[in-house]
N, C-alpha and C. Protein backbone atom coordinates (compact mmCIF):
# COMPACT_ATOMS: atom_id res chain seq x y z
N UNK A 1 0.82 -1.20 0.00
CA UNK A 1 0.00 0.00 0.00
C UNK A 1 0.87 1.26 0.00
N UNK A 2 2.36 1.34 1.20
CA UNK A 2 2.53 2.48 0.94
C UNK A 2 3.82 2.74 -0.36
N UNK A 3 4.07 1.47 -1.37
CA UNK A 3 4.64 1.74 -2.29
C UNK A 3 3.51 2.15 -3.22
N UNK A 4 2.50 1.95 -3.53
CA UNK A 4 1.64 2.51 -4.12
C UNK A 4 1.31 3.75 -4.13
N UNK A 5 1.17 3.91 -2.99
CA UNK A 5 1.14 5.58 -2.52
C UNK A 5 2.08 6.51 -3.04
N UNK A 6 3.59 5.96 -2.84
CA UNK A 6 3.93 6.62 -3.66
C UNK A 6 4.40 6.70 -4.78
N UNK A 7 4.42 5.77 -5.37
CA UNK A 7 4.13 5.94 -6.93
C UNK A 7 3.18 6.85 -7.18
N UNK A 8 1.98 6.77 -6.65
CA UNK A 8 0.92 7.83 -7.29
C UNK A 8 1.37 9.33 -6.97
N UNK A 9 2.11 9.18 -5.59
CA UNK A 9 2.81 10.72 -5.21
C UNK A 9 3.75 11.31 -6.56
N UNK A 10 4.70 10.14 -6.89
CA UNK A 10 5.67 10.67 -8.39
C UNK A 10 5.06 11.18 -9.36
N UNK A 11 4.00 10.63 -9.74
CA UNK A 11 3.27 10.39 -10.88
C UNK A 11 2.79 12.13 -10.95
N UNK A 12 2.09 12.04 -9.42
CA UNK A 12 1.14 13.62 -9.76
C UNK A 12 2.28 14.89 -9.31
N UNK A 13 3.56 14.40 -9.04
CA UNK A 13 4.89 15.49 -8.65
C UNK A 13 5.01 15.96 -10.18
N UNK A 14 5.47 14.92 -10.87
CA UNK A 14 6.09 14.98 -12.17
C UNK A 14 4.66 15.59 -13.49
N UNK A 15 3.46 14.87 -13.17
CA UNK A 15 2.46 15.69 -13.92
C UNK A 15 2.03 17.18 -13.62
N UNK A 16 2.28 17.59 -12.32
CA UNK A 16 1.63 19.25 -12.14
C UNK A 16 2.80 19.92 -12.19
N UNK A 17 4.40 19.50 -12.09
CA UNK A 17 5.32 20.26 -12.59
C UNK A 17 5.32 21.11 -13.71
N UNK A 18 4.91 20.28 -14.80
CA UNK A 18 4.39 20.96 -15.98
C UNK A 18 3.61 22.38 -15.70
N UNK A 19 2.81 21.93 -14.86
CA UNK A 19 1.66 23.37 -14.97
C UNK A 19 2.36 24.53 -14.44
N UNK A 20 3.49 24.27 -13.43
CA UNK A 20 4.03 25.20 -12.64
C UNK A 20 4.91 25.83 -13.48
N UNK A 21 5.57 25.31 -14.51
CA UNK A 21 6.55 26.16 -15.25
C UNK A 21 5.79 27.46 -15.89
N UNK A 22 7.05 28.81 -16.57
CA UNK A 22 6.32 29.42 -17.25
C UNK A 22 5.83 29.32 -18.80
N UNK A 23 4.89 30.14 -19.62
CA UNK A 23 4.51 29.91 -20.64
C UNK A 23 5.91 29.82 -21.30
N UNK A 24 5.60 29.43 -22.66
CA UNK A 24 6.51 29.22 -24.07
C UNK A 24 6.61 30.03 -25.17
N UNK A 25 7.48 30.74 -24.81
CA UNK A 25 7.34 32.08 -25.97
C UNK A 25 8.41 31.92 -27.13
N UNK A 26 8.03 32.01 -28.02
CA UNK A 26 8.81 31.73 -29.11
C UNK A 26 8.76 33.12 -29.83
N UNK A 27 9.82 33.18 -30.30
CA UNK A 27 10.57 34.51 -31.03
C UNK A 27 11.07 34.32 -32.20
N UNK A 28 10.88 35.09 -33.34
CA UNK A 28 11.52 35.32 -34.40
C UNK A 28 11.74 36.61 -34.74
N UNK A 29 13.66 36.66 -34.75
CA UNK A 29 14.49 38.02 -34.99
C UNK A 29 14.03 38.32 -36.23
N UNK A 30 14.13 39.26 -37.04
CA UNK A 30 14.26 40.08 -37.96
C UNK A 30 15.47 39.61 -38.76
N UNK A 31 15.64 39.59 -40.32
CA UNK A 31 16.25 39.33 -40.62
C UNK A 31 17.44 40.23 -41.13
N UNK A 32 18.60 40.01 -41.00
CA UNK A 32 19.74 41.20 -41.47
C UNK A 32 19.19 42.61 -41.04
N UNK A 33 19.39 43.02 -39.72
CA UNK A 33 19.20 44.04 -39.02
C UNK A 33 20.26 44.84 -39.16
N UNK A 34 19.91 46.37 -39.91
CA UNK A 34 21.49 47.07 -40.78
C UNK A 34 21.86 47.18 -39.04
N UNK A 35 22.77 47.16 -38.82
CA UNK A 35 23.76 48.33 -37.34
C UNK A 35 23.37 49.71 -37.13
N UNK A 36 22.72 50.47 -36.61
CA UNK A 36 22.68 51.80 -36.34
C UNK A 36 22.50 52.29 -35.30
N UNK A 37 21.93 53.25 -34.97
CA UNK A 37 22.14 53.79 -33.52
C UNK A 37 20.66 53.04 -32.92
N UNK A 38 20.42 53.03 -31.89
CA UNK A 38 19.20 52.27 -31.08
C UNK A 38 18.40 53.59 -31.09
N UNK A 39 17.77 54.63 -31.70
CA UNK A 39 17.32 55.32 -31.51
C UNK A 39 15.74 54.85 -32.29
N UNK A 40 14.65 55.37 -31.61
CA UNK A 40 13.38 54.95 -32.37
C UNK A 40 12.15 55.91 -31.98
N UNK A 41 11.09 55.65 -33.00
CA UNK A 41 9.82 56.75 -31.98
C UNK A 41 8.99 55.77 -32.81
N UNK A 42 7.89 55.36 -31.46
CA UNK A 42 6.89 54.36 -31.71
C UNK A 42 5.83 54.87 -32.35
N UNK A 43 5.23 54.46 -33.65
CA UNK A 43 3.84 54.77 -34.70
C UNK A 43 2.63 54.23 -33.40
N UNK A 44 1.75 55.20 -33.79
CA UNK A 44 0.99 54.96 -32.64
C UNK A 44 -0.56 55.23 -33.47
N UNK A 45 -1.42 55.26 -33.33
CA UNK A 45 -2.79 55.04 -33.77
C UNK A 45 -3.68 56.27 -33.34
N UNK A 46 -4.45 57.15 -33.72
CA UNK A 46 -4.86 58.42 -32.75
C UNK A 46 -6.18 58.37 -32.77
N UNK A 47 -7.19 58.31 -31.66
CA UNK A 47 -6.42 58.42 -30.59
C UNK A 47 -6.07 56.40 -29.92
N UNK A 48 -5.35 56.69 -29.08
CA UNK A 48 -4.62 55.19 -28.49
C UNK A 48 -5.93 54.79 -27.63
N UNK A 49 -6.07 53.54 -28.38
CA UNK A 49 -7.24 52.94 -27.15
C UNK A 49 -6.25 52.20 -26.20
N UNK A 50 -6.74 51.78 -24.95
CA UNK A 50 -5.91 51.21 -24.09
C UNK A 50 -5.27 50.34 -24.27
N UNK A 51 -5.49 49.37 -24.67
CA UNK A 51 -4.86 48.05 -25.37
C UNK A 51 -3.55 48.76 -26.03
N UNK A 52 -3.57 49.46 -27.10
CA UNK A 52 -2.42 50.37 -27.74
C UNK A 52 -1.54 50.78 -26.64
N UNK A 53 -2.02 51.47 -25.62
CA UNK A 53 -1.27 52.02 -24.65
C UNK A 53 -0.20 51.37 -23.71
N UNK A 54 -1.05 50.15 -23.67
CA UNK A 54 -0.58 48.71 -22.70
C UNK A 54 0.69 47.88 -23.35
N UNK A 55 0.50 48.02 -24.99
CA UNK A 55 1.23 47.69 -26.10
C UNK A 55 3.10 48.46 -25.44
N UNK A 56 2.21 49.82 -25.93
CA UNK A 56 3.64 50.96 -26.35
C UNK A 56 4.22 51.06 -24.88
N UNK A 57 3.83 51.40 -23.40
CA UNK A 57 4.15 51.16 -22.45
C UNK A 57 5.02 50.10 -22.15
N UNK A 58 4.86 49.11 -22.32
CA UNK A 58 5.59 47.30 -22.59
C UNK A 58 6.78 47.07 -23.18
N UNK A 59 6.50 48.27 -24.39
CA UNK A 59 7.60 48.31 -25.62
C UNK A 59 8.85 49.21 -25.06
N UNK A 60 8.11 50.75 -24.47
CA UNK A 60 8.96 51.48 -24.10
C UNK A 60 9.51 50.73 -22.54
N UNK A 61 9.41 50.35 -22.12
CA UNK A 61 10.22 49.75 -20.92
C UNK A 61 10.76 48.40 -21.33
N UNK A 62 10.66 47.49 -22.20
CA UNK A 62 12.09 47.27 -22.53
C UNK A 62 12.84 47.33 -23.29
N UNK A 63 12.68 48.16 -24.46
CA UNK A 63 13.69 49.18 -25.39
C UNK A 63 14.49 50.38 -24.60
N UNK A 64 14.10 50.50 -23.12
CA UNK A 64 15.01 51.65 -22.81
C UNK A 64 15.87 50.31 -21.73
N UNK A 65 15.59 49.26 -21.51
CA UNK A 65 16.20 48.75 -20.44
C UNK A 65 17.64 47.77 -21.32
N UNK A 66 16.98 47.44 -22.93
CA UNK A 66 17.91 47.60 -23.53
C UNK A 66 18.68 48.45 -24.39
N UNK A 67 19.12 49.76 -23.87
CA UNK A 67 19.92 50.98 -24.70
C UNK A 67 19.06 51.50 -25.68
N UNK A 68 18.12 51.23 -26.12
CA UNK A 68 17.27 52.18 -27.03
C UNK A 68 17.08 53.69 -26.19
N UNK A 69 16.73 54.11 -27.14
CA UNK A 69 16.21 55.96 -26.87
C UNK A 69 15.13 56.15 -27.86
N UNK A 70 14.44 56.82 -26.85
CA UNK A 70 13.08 57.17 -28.35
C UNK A 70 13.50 58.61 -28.27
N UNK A 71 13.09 59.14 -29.36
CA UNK A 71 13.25 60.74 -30.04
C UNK A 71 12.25 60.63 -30.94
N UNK A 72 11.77 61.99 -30.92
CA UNK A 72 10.87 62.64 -31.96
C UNK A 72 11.78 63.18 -33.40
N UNK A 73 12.45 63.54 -33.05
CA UNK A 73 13.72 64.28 -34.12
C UNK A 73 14.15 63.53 -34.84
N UNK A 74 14.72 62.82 -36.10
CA UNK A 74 15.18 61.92 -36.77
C UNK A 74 15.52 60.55 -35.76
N UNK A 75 14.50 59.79 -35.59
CA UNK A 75 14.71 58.61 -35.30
C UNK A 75 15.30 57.56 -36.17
N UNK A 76 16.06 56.99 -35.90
CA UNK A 76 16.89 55.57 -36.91
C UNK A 76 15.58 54.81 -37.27
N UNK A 77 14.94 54.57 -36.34
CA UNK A 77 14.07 53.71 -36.51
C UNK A 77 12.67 53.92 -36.37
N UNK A 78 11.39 53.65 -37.33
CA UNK A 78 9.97 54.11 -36.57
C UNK A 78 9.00 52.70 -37.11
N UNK A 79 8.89 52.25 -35.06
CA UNK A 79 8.49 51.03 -34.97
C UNK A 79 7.27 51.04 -34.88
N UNK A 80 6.18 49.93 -35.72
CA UNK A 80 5.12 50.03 -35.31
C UNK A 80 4.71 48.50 -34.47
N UNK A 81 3.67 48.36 -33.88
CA UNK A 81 3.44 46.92 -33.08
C UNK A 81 1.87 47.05 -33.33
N UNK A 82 2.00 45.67 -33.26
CA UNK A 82 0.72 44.69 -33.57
C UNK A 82 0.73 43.39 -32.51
N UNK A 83 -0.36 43.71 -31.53
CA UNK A 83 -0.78 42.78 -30.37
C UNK A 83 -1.90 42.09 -30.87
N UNK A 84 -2.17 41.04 -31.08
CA UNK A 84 -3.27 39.98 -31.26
C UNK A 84 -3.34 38.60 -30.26
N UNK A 85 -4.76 38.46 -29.97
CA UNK A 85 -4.72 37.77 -29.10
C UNK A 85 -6.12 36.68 -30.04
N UNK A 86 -5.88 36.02 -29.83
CA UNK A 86 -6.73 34.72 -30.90
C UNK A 86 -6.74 33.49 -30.32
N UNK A 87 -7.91 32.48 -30.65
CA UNK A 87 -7.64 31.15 -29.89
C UNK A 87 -6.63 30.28 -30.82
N UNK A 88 -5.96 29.51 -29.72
CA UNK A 88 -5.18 28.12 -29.73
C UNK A 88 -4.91 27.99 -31.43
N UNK A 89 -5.27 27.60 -31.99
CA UNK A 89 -5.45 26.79 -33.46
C UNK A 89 -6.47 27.51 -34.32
N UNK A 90 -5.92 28.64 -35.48
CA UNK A 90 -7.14 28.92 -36.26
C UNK A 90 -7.11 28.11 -37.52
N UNK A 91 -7.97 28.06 -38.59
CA UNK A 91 -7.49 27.60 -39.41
C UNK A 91 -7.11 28.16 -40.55
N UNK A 92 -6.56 27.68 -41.89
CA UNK A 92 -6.17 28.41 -43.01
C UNK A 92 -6.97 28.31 -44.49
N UNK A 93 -7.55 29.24 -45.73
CA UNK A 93 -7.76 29.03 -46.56
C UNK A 93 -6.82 29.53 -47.72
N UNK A 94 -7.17 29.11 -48.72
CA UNK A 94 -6.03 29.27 -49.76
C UNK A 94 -7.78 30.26 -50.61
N UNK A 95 -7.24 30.76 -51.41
CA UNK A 95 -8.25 31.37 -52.71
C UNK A 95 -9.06 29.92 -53.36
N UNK A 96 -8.50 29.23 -54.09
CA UNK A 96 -8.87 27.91 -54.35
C UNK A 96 -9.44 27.15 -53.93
N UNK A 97 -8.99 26.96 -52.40
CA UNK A 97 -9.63 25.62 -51.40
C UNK A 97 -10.88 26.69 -50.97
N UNK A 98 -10.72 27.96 -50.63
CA UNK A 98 -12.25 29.02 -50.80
C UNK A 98 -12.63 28.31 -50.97
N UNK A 99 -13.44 28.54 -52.42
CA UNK A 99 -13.95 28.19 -53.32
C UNK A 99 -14.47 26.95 -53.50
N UNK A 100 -13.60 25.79 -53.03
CA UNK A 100 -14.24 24.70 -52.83
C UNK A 100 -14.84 24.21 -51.21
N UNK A 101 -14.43 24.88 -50.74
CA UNK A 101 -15.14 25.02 -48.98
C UNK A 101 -14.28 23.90 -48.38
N UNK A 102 -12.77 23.80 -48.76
CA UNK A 102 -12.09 23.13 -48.18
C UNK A 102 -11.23 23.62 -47.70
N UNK A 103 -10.27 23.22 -46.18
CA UNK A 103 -9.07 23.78 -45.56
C UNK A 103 -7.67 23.75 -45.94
N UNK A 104 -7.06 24.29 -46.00
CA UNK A 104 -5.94 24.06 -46.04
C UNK A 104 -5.38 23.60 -45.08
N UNK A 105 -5.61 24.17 -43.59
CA UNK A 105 -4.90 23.86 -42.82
C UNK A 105 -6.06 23.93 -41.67
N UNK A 106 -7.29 22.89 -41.37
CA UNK A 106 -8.47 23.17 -40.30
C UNK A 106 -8.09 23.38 -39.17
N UNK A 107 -8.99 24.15 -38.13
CA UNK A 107 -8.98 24.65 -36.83
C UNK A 107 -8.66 23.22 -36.21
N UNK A 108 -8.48 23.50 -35.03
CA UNK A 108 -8.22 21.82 -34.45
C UNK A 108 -8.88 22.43 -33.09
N UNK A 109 -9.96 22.03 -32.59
CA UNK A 109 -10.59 21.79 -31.37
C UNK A 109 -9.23 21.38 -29.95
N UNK A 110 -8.84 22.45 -29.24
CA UNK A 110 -7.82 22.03 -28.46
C UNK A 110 -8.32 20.80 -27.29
N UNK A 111 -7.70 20.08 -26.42
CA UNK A 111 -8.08 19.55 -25.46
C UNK A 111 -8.70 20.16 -24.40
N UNK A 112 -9.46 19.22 -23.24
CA UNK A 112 -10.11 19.74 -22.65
C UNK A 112 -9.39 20.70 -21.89
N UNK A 113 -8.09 20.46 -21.21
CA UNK A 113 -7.53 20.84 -19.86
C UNK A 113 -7.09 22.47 -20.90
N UNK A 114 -6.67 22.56 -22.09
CA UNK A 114 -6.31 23.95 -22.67
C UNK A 114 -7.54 24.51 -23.78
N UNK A 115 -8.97 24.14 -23.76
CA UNK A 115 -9.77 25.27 -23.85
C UNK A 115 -9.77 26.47 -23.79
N UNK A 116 -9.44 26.79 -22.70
CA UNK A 116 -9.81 28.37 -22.20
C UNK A 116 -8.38 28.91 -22.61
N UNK A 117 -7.10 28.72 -23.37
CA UNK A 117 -6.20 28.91 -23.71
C UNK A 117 -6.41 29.52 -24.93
N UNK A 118 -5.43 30.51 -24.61
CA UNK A 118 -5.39 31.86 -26.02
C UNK A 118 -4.12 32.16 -26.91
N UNK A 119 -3.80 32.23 -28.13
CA UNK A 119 -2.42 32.08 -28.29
C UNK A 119 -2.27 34.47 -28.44
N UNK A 120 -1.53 34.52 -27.35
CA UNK A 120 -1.03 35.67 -28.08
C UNK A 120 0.33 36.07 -28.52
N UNK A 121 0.19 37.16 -29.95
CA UNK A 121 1.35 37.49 -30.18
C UNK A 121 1.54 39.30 -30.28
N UNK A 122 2.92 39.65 -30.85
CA UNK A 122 3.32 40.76 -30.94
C UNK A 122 4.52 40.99 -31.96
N UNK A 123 3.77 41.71 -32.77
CA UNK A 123 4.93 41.74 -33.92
C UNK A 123 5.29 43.32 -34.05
N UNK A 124 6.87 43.32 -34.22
CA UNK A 124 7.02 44.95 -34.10
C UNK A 124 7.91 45.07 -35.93
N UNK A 125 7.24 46.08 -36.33
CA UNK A 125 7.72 46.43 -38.22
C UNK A 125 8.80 47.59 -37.80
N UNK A 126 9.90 47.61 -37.94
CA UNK A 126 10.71 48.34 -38.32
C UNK A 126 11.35 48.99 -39.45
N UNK A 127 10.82 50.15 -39.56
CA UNK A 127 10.84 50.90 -40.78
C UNK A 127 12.20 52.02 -40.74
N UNK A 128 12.83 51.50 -41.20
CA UNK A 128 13.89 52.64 -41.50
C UNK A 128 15.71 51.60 -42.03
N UNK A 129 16.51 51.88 -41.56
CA UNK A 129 17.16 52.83 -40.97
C UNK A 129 16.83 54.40 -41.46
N UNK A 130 16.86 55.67 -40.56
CA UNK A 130 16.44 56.66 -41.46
C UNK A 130 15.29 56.75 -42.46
N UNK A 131 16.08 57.63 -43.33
CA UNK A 131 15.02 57.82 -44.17
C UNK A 131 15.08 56.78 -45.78
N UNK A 132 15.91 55.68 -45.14
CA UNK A 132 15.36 54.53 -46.11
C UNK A 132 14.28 53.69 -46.32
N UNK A 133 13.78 53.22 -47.31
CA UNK A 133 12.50 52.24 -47.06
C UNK A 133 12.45 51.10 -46.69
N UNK A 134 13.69 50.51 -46.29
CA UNK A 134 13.38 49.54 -45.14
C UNK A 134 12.87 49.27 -44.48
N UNK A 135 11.80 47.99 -44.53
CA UNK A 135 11.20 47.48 -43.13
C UNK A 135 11.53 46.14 -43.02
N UNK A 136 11.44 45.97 -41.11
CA UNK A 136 11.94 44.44 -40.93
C UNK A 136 11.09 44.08 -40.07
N UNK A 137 10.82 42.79 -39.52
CA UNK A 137 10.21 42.72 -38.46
C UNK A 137 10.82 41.88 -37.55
N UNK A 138 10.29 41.70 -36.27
CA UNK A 138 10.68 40.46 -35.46
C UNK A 138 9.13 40.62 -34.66
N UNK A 139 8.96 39.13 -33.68
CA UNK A 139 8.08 38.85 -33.30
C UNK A 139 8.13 37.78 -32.56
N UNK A 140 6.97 37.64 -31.32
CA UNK A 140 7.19 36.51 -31.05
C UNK A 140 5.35 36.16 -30.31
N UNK A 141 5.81 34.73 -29.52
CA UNK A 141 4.14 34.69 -29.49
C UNK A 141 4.19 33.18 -28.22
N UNK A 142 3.06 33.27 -27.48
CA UNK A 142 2.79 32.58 -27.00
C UNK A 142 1.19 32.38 -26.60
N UNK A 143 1.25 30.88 -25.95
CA UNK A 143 -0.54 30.36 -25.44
C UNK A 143 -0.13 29.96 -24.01
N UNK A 144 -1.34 31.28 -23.75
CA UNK A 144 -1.51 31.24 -22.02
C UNK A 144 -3.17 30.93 -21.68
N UNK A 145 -3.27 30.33 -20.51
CA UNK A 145 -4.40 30.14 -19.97
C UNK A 145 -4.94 31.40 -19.17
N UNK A 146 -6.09 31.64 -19.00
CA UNK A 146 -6.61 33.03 -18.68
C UNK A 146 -5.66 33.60 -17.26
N UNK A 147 -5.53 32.65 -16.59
CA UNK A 147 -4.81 33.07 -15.37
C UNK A 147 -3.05 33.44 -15.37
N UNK A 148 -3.09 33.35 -16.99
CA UNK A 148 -1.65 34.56 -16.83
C UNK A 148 -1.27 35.04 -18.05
N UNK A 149 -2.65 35.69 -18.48
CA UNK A 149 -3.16 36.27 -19.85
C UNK A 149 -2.45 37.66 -19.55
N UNK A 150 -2.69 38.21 -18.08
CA UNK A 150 -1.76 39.57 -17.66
C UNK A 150 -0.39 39.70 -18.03
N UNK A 151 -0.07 38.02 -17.74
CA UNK A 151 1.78 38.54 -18.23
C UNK A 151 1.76 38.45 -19.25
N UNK A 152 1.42 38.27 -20.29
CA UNK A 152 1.27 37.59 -21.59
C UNK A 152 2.11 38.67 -22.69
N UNK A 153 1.75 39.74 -22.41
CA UNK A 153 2.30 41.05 -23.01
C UNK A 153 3.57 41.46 -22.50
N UNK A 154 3.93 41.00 -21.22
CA UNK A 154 4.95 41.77 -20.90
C UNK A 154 6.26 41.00 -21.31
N UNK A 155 6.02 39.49 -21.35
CA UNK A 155 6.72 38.31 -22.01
C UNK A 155 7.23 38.50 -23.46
N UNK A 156 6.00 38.87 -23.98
CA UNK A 156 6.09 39.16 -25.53
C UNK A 156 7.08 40.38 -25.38
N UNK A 157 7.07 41.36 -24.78
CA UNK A 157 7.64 42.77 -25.32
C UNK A 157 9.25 42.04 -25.14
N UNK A 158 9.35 41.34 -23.79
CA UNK A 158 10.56 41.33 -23.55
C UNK A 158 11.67 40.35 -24.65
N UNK A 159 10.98 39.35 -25.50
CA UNK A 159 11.14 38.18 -26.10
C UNK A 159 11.61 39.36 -27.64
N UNK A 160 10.41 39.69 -27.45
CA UNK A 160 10.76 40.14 -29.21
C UNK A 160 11.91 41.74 -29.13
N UNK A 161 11.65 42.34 -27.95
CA UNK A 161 13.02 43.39 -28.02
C UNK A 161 14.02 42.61 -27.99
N UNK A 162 14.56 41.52 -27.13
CA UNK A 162 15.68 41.20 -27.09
C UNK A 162 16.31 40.82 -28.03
N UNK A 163 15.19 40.32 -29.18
CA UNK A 163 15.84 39.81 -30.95
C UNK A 163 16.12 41.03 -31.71
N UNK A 164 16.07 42.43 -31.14
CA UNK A 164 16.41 43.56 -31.70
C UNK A 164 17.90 44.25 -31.00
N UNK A 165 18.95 43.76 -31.58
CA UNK A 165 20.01 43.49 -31.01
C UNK A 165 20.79 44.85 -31.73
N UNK A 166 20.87 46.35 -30.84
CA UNK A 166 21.83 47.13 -31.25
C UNK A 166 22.95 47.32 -31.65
């Protein structure tokens, strides 16, 4: 009986470990990022609904914690961001498969225990150096369960500045 016991003790150590870790944020840098000064001024939407605000707030604290500077005056860089928050698995159509009312790539019904799970992301367009027409992006993204949907943004800002390497 009490080897049983604990076996079932390992079993549920090693299964709710999982839950205790943090989310999984995955990042993708920008590709061939020219070298220039870390200077930037964030594109912003007028007027900023809160969500926007919650965005650029996120952005500006960790672009200044990594050496960035924002300026109004010739910025190197003028970043815009895109926060989306969407469920788990959407699916994909092509023009073609349209048309025939088929998927390319169907939604997938998640499991029970990650239902209430949301995938969010954050993609930031970098337009410049200067007054070139360059744009790049980086981004990154993760799926959180409602109960840490709060950090969810602050993860993202920190994931996808850090792939913006001065």
């Amino acid at each position: 009986m009490a080897r049983c016991f604990l076996i079932l003790s390992a079993v549920s150590v090693v299964s709710l470990s999982a839950c205790a870790s943090g989310p999984k944020v995955v990042a993708t840098p920008p590709i061939a990022l020219p070298d220039t000064a870390p200077t930037y001024r964030l594109m912003a939407s007028d007027p900023a609904s809160a969500a926007d605000q919650a965005v650029q707030a996120a952005l500006r604290t960790q672009l200044d914690a990594r050496g960035w500077h924002e300026t109004r005056e010739a910025p190197a860089w003028r970043i815009e961001a895109s926060y989306a928050v969407r469920p788990q698995k959407t699916g994909a159509y092509s023009d073609v498969s349209a048309r025939e009312g088929d998927w390319l790539d169907a939604p997938v019904v998640p499991q029970w225990w990650g239902a209430k799970r949301l995938t969010h992301s954050l993609t930031l367009t970098l337009h410049g150096p200067e007054a070139e027409p360059g744009a790049y992006q980086a981004s990154a993204a993760t799926t959180v369960g409602p109960r840490r949907a709060d950090e969810a943004l602050d993860l993202l800002a920190a994931a996808v500045v850090a792939e913006l390497k001065p």
